[in-house]
Every structure is written in structure tokens, then in C-alpha cells.
N, C-alpha and C. Protein backbone atom coordinates (compact mmCIF):
# COMPACT_ATOMS: atom_id res chain seq x y z
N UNK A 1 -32.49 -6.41 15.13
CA UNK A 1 -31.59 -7.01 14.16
C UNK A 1 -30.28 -6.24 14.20
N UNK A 2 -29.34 -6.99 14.62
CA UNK A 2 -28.11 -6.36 14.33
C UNK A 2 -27.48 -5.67 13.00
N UNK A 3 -26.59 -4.76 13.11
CA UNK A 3 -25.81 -3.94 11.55
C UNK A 3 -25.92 -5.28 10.47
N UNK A 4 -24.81 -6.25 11.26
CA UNK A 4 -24.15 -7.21 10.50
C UNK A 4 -24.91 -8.01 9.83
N UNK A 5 -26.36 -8.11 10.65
CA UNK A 5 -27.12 -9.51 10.06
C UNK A 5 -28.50 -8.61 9.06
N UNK A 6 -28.60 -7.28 9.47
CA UNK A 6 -28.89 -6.31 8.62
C UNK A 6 -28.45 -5.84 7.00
N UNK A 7 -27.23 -5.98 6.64
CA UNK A 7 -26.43 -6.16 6.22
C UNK A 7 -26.51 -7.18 5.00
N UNK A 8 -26.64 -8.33 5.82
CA UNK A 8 -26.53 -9.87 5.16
C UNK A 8 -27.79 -10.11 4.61
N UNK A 9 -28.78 -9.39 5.33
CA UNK A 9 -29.94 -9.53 4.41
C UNK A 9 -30.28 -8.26 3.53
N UNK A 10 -29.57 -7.57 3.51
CA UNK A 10 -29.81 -6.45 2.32
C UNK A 10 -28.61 -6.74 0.90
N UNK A 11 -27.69 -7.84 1.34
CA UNK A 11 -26.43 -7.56 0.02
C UNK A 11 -26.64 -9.08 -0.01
N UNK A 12 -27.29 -9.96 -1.32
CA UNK A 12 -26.70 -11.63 -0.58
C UNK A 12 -25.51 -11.52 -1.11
N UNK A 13 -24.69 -10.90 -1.04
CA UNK A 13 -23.17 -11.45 -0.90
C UNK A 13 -22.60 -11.67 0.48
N UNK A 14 -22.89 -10.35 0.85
CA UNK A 14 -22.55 -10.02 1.97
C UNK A 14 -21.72 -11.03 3.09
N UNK A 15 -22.07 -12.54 3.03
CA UNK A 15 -21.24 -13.47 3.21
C UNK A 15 -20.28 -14.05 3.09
N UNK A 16 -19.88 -13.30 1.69
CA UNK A 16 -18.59 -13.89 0.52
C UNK A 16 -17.17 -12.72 1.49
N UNK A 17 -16.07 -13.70 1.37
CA UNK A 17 -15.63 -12.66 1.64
C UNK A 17 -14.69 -12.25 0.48
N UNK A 18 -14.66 -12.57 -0.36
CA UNK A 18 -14.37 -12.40 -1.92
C UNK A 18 -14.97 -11.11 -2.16
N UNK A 19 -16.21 -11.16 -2.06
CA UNK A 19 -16.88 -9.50 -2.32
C UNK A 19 -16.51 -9.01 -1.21
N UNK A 20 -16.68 -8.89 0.09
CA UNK A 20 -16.28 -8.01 1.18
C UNK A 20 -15.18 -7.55 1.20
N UNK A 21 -13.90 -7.78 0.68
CA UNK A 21 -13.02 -7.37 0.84
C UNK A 21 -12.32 -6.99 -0.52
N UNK A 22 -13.03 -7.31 -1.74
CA UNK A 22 -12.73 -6.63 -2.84
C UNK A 22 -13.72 -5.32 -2.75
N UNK A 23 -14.85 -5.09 -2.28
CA UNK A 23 -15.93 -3.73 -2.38
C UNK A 23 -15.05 -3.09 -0.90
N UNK A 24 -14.51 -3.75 -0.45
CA UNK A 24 -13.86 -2.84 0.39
C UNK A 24 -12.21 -2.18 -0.10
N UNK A 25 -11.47 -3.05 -0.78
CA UNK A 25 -10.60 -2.44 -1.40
C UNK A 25 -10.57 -1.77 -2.55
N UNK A 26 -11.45 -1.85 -3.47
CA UNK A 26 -11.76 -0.34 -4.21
C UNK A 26 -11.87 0.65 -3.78
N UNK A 27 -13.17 0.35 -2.50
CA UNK A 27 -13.28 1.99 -2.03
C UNK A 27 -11.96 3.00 -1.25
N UNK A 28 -11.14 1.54 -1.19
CA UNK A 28 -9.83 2.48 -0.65
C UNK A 28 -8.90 2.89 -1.47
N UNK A 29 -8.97 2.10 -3.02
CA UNK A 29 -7.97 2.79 -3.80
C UNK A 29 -8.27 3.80 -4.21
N UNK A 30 -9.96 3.72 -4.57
CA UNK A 30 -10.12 5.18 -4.95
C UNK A 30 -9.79 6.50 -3.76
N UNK A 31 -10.22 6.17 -2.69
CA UNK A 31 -9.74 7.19 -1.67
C UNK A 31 -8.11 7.43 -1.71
N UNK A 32 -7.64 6.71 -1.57
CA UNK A 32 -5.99 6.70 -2.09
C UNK A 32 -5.58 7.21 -3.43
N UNK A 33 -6.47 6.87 -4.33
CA UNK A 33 -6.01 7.99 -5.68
C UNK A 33 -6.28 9.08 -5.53
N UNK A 34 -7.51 9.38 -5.01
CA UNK A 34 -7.89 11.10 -4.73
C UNK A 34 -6.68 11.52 -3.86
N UNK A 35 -6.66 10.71 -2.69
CA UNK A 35 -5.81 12.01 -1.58
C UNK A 35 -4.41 11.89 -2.39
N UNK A 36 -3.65 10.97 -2.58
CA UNK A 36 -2.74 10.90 -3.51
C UNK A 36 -2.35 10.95 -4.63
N UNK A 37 -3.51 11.62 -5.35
CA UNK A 37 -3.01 11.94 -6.96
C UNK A 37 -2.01 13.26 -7.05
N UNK A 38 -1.44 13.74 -6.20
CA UNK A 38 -1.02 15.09 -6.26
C UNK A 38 0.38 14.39 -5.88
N UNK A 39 0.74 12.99 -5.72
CA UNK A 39 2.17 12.80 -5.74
C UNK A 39 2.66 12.00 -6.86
N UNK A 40 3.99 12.36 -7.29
CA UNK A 40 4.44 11.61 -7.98
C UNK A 40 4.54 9.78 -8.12
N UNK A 41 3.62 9.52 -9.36
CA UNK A 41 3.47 8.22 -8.97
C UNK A 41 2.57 7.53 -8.45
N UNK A 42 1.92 8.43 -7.42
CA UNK A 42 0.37 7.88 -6.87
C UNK A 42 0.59 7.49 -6.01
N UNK A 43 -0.16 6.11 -5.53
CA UNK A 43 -0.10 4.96 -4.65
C UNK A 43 1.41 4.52 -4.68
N UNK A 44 1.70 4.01 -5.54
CA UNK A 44 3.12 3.54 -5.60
C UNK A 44 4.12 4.85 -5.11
N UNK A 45 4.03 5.76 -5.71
CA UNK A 45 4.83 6.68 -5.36
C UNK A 45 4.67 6.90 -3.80
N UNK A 46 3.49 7.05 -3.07
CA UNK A 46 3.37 7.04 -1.62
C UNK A 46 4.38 6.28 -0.97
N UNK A 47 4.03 5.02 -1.67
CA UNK A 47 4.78 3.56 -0.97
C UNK A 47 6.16 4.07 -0.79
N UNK A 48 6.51 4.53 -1.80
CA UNK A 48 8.33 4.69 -1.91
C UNK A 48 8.48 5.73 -0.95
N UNK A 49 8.21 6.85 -0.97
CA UNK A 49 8.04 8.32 -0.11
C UNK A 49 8.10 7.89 1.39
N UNK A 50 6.85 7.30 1.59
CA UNK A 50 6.52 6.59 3.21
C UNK A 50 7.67 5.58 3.62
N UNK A 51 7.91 4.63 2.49
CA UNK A 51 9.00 3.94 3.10
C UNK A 51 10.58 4.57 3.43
N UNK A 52 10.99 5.40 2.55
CA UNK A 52 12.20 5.99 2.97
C UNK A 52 11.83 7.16 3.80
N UNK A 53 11.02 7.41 4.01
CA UNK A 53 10.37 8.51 5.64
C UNK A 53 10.56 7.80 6.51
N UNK A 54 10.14 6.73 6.96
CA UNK A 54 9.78 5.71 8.21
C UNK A 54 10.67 4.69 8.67
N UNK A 55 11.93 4.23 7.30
CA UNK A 55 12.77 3.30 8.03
C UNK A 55 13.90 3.86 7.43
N UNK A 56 14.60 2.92 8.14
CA UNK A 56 15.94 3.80 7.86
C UNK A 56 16.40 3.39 5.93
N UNK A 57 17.51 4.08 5.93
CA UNK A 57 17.37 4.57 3.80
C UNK A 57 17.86 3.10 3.77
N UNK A 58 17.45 2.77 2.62
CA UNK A 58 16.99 1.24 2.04
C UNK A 58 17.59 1.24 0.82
N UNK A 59 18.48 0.72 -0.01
CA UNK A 59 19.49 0.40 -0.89
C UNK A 59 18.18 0.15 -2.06
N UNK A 60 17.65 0.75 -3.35
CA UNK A 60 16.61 0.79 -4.16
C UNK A 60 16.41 -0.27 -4.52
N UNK A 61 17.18 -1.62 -4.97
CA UNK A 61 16.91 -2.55 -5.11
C UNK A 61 16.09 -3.17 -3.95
N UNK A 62 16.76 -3.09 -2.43
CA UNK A 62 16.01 -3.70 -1.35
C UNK A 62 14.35 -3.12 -1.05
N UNK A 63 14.78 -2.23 -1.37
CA UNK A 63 12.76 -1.24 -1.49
C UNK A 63 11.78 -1.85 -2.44
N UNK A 64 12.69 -1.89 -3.98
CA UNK A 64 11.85 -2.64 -4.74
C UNK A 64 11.52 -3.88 -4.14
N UNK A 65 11.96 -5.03 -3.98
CA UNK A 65 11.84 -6.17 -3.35
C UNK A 65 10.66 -6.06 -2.13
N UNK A 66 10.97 -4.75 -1.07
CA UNK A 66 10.46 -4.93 -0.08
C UNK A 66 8.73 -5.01 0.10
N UNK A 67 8.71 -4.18 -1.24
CA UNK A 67 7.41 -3.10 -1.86
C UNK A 67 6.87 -3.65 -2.85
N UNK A 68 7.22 -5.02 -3.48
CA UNK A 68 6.46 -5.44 -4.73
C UNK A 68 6.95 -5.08 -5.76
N UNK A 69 7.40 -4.00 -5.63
CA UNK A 69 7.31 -3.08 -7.22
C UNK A 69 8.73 -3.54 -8.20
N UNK A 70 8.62 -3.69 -9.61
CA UNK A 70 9.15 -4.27 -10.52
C UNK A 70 10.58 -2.96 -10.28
N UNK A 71 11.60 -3.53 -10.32
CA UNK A 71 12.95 -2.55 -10.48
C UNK A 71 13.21 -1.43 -11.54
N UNK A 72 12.51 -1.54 -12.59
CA UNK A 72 12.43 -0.68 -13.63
C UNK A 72 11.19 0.37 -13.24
N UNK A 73 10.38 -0.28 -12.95
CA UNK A 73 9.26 0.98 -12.50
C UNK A 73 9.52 1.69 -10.85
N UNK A 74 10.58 0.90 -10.07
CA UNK A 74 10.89 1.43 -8.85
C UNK A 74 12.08 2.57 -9.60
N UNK A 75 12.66 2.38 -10.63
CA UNK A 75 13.53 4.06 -11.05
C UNK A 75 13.22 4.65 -11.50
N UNK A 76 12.02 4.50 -11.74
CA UNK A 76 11.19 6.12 -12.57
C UNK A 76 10.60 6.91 -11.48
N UNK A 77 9.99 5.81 -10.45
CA UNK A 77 9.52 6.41 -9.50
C UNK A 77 10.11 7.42 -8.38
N UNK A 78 11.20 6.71 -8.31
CA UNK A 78 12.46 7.33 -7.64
C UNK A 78 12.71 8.68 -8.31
N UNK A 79 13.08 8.62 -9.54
CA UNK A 79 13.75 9.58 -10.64
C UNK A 79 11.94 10.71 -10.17
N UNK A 80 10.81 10.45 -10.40
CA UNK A 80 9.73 11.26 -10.24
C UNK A 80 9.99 12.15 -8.91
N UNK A 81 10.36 11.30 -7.99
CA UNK A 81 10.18 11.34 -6.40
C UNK A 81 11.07 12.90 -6.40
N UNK A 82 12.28 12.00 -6.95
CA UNK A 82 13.35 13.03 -6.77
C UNK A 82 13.42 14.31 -7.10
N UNK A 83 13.08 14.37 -8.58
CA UNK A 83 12.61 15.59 -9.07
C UNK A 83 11.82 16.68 -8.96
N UNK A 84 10.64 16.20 -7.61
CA UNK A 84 9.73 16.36 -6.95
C UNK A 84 10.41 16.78 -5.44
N UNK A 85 11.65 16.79 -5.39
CA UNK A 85 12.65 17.33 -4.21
C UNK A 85 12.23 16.46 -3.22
N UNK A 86 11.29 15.45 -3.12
CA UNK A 86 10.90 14.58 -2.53
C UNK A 86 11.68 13.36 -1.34
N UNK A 87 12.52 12.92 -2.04
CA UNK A 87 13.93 12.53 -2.01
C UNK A 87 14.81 12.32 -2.67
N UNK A 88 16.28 11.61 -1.96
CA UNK A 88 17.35 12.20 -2.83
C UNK A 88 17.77 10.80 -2.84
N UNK A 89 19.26 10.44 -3.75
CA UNK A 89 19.68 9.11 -3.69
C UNK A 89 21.06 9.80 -3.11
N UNK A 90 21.22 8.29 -2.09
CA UNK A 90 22.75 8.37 -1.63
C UNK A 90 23.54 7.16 -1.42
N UNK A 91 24.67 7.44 -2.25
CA UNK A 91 25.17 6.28 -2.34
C UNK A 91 25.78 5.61 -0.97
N UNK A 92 25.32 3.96 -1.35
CA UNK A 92 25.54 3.33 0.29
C UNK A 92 26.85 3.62 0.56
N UNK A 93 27.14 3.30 2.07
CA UNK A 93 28.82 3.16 2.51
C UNK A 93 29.36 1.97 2.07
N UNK A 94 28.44 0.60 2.73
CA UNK A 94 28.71 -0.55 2.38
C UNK A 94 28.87 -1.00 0.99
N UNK A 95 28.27 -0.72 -0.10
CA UNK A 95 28.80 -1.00 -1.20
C UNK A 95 28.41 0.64 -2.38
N UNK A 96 29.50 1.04 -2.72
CA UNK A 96 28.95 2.62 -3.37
C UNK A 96 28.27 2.03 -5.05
N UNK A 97 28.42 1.17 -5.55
CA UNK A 97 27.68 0.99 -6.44
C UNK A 97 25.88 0.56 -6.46
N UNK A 98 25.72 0.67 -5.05
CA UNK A 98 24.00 1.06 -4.75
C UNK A 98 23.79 2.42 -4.29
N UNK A 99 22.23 2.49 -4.46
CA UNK A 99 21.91 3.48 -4.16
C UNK A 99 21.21 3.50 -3.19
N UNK A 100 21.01 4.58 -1.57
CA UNK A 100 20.14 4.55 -0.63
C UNK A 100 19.24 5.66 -1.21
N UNK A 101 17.47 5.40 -0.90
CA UNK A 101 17.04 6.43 -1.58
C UNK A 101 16.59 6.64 0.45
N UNK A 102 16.79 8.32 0.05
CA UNK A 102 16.24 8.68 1.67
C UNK A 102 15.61 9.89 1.21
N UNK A 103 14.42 10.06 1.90
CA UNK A 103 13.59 11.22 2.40
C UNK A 103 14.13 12.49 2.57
N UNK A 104 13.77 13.84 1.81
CA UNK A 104 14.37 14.75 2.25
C UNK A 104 13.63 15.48 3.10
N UNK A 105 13.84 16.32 3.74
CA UNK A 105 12.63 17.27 4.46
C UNK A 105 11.49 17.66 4.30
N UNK A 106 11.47 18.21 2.84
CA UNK A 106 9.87 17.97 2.11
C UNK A 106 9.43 16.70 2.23
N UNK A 107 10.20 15.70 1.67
CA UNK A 107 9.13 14.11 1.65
C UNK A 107 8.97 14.00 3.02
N UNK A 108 9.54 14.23 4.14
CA UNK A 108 9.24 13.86 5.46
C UNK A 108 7.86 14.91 5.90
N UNK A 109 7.85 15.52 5.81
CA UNK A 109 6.74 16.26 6.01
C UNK A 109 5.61 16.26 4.94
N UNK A 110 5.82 15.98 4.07
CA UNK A 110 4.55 15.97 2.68
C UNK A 110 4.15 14.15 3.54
N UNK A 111 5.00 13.48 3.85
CA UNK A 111 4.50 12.03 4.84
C UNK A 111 3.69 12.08 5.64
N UNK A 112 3.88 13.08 6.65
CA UNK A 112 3.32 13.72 8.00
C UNK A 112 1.97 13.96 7.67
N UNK A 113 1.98 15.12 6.26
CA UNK A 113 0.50 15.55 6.12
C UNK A 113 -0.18 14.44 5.52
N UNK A 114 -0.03 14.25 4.67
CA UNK A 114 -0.95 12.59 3.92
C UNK A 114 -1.19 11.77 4.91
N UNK A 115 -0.40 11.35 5.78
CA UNK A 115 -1.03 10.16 6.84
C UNK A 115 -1.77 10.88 7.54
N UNK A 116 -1.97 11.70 7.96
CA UNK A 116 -3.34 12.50 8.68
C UNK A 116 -4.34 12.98 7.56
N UNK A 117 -4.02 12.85 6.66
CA UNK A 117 -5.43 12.62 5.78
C UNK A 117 -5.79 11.36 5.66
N UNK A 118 -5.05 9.96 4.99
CA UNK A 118 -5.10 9.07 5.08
C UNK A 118 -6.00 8.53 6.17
N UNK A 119 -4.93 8.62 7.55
CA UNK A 119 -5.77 8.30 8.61
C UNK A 119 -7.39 8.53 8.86
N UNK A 120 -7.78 9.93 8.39
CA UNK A 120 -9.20 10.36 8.59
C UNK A 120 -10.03 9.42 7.31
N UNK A 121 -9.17 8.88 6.33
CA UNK A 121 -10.04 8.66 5.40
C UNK A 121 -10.36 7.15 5.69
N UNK A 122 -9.13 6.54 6.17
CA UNK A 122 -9.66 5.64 6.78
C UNK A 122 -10.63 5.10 7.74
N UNK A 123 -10.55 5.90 8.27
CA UNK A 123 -11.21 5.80 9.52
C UNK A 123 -12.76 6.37 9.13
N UNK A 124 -12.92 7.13 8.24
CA UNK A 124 -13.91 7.16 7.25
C UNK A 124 -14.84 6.00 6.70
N UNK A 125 -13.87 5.11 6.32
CA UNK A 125 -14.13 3.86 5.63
C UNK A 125 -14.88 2.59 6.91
N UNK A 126 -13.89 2.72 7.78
CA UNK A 126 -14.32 1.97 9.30
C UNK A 126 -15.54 2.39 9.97
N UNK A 127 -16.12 3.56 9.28
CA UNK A 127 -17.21 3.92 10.25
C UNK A 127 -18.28 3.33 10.90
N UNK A 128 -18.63 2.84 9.83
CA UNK A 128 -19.66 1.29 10.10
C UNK A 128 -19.74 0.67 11.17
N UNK A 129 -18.06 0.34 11.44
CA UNK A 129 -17.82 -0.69 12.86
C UNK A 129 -17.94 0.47 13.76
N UNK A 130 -18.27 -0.06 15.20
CA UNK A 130 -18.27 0.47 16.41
C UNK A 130 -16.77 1.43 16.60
N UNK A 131 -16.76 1.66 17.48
CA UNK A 131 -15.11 2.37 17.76
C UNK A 131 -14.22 1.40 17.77
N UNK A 132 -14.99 0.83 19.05
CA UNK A 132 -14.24 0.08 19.29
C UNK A 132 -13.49 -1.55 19.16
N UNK A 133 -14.61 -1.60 17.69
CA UNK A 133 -13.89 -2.91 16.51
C UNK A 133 -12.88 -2.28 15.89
N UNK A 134 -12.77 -1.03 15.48
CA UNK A 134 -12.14 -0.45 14.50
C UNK A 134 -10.94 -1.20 14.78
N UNK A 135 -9.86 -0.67 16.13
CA UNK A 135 -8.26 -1.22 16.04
C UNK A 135 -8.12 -3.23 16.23
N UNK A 136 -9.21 -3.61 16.53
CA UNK A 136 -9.52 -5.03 16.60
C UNK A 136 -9.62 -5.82 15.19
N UNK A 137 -10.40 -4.78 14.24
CA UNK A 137 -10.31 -5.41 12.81
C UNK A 137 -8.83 -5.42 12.14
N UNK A 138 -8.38 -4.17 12.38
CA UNK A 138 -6.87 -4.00 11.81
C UNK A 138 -5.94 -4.98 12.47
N UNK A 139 -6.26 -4.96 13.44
CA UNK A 139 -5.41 -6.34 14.39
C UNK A 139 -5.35 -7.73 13.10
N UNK A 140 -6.98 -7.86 13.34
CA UNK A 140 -7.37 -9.13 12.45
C UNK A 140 -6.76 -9.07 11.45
N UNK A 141 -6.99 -8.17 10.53
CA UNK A 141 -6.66 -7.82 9.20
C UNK A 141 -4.89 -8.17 9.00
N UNK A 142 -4.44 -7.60 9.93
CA UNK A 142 -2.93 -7.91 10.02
C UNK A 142 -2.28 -9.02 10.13
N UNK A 143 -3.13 -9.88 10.99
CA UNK A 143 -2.51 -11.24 11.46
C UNK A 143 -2.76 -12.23 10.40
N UNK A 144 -4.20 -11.89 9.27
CA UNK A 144 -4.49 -13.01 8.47
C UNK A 144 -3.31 -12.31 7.35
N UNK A 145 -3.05 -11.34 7.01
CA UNK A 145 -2.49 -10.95 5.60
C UNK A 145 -1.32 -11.12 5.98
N UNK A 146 -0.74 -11.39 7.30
CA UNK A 146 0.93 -11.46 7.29
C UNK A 146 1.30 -13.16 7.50
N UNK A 147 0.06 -13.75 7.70
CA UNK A 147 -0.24 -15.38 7.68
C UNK A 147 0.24 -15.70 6.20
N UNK A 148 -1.19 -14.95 5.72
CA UNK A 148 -1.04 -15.38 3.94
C UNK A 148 0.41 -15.29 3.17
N UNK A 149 1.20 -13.70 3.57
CA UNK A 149 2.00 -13.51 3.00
C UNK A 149 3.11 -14.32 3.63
N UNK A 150 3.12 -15.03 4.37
CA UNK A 150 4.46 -16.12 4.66
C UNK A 150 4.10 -16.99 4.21
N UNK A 151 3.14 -17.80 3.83
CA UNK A 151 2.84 -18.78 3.11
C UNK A 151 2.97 -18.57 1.37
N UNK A 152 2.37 -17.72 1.28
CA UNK A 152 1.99 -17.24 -0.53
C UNK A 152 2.35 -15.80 -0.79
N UNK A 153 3.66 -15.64 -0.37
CA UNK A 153 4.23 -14.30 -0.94
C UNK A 153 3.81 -13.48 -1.84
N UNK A 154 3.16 -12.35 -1.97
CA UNK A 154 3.05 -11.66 -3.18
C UNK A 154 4.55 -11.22 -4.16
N UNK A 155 4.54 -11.42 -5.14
CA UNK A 155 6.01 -11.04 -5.58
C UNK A 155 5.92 -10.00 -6.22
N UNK A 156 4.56 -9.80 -6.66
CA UNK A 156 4.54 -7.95 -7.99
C UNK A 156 3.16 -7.23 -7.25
N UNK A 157 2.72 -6.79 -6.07
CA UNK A 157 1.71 -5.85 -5.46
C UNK A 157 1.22 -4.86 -6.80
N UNK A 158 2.07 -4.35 -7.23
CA UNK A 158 2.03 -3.33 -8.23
C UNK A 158 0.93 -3.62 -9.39
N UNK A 159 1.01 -5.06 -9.96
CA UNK A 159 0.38 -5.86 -10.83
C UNK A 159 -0.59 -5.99 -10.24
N UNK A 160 -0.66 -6.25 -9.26
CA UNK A 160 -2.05 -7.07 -8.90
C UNK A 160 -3.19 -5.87 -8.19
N UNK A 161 -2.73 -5.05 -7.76
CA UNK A 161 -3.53 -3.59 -7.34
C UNK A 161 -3.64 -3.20 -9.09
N UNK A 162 -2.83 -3.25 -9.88
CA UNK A 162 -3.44 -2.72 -11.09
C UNK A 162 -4.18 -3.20 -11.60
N UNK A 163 -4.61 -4.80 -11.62
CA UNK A 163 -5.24 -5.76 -12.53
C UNK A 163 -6.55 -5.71 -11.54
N UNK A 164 -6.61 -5.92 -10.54
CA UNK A 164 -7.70 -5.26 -9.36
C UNK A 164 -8.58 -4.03 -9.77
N UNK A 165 -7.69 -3.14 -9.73
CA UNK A 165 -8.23 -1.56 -10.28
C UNK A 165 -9.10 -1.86 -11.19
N UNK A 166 -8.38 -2.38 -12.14
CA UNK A 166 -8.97 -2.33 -13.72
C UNK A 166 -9.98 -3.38 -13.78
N UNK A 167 -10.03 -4.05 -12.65
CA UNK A 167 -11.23 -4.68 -12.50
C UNK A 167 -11.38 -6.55 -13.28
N UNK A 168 -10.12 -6.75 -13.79
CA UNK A 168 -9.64 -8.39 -14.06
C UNK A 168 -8.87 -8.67 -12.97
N UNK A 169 -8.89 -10.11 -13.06
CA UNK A 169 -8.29 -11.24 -12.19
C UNK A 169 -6.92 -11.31 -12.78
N UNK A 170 -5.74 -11.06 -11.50
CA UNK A 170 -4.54 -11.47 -11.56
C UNK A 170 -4.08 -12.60 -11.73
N UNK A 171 -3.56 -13.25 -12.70
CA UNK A 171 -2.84 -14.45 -13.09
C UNK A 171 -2.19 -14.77 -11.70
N UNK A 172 -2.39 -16.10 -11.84
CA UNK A 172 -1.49 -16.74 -9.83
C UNK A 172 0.11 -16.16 -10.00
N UNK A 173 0.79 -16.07 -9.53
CA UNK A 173 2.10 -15.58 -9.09
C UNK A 173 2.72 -17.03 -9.46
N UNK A 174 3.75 -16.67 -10.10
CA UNK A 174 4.81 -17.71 -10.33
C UNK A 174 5.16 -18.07 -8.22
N UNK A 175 5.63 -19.76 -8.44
CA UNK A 175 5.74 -19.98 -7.60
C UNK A 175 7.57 -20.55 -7.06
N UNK A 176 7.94 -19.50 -6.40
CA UNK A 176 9.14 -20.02 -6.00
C UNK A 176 9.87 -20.93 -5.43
N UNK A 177 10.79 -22.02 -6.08
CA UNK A 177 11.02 -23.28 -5.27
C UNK A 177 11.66 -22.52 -3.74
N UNK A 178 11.69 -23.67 -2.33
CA UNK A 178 11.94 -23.20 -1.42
C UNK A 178 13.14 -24.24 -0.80
């Protein structure tokens, strides 16, 4: 008997993928709160940190947008980040009444170390699969969630990982005319 069909007869859910991929995304927030409770902000705070590490500095409004996160809770986070020497704000060239938030040397390296924890914890989580499903699922995983998200945009991530967490159902997302 194979893992999978092993599996299916030990969980009857195990078919749903409603449960499969909600018992699979808990176990990653909680892994994500542990390795990341030591940053400002958490999960969200990661998001902001990692994103101005990895692309080039992003005008705070365009981050919020990019990232889900509501504009009022993207400046506390910032304001946390910062204070945390984490990163700094700089005002754009193109228009000086925004702000670029960019990575300072600490956040670039406090990045470095977390994604090599991250990574192990993930890969933690993948153990189950063979090796060599592991980068094949993420493949998968990628192509259906960047499907979904051109069709049915998430507009507040923030909300809906919280209402998740806490273990209720997120109200549908207002829907934007196109």
C-alpha cells in the first residue's frame, strides 16, 4: 500500500482538499510564529523585512498593496521594523512625498539567517514526500495559487491568515469591478 493511499485510509478526510491544505497551513503558521516571533511584527513583519531585502526599495504604499496588508497596519510595522534598525525609510527621487522603505544591513542579514531556518523548517514539513516531489509540489503549488490569484485576487492576506489562525471563516473579499 502506498504513503498516499495509506494515508487516505487512516484520515477520511484525507481526500478533501479543504482539510489538506488548511492542516497543512497551520502547521506552517505555527512554525512561522515560532521561528519568527523574535521579529517585529511576526509573519507580517517578515513579509515587509524580506520584501525590502529582495527587491529593489518599494514606495510603502506599493508594499502595502503588493503584500495584502492594510496601509495603517503597513506603518506601524514599518515604524516597528525601523526601530528595530531593521530598515530605514527613504524618501523616493520620483516623487519625495513617498516613502521607499529599504533594508538596512541588519535586516539584510537577520533575512539571510531566517530563510535558512525557514528553509529547514520547511522542508521539515515536506518530509513526507519523497525528495524528489518536494520541488515538483512547490512547482504545483505555485502555478495553482498564482492561477487563483489572477482570477480572485486576495485584497487583505493579513485578514484572512488572521481569521484562519483564529480558526473562523473569512468573509468573501469584496469584489472589484474590472
Amino acid at each position: 500500500m502506498s504513503e498516499v493511499t495509506a494515508a487516505s485510509a487512516a484520515a477520511p478526510l484525507a481526500d478533501d482538499l479543504g482539510w489538506g491544505l488548511g492542516v497543512l497551513f497551520r502547521a506552517y503558521l505555527k512554525t512561522l510564529d515560532t521561528l519568527l516571533g523574535d521579529l517585529p511584527g511576526g509573519v507580517r513583519g517578515w513579509q515587509v523585512l524580506s520584501a525590502a531585502a529582495t527587491t529593489e526599495a518599494s514606495g510603502q504604499g506599493a508594499l502595502a498593496a503588493r503584500l495584502g496588508i492594510d496601509r495603517t497596519v503597513m506603518t506601524y510595522l514599518v515604524d516597528d521594523l525601523e526601530r528595530a534598525g531593521l530598515v530605514q525609510r527613504h524618501p523616493d527621487p520620483a516623487d519625495r512625498r513617498h516613502k521607499r522603505v529599504v533594508a538596512t544591513e541588519l535586516g539584510r542579514r537577520t533575512v539571510v539567517a531566517h530563510r535558512k531556518r525557514l528553509a529547514e523548517a520547511e522542508e521539515h514539513l515536506l518530509t513526507p514526500l519523497p525528495a524528489a516531489d518536494r520541488g515538483r509540489f512547490r512547482q504545483l503549488l505555485a502555478a495553482l495559487a498564482q492561477h487563483a490569484d489572477r482570477h480572485d485576487p486576495v485584497r487583505d492576506t493579513c485578514q484572512i491568515v488572521t481569521e484562519v489562525a483564529a480558526g473562523h471563516e473569512a468573509p468573501p473579499a469584496p469584489r472589484r469591478r474590472r
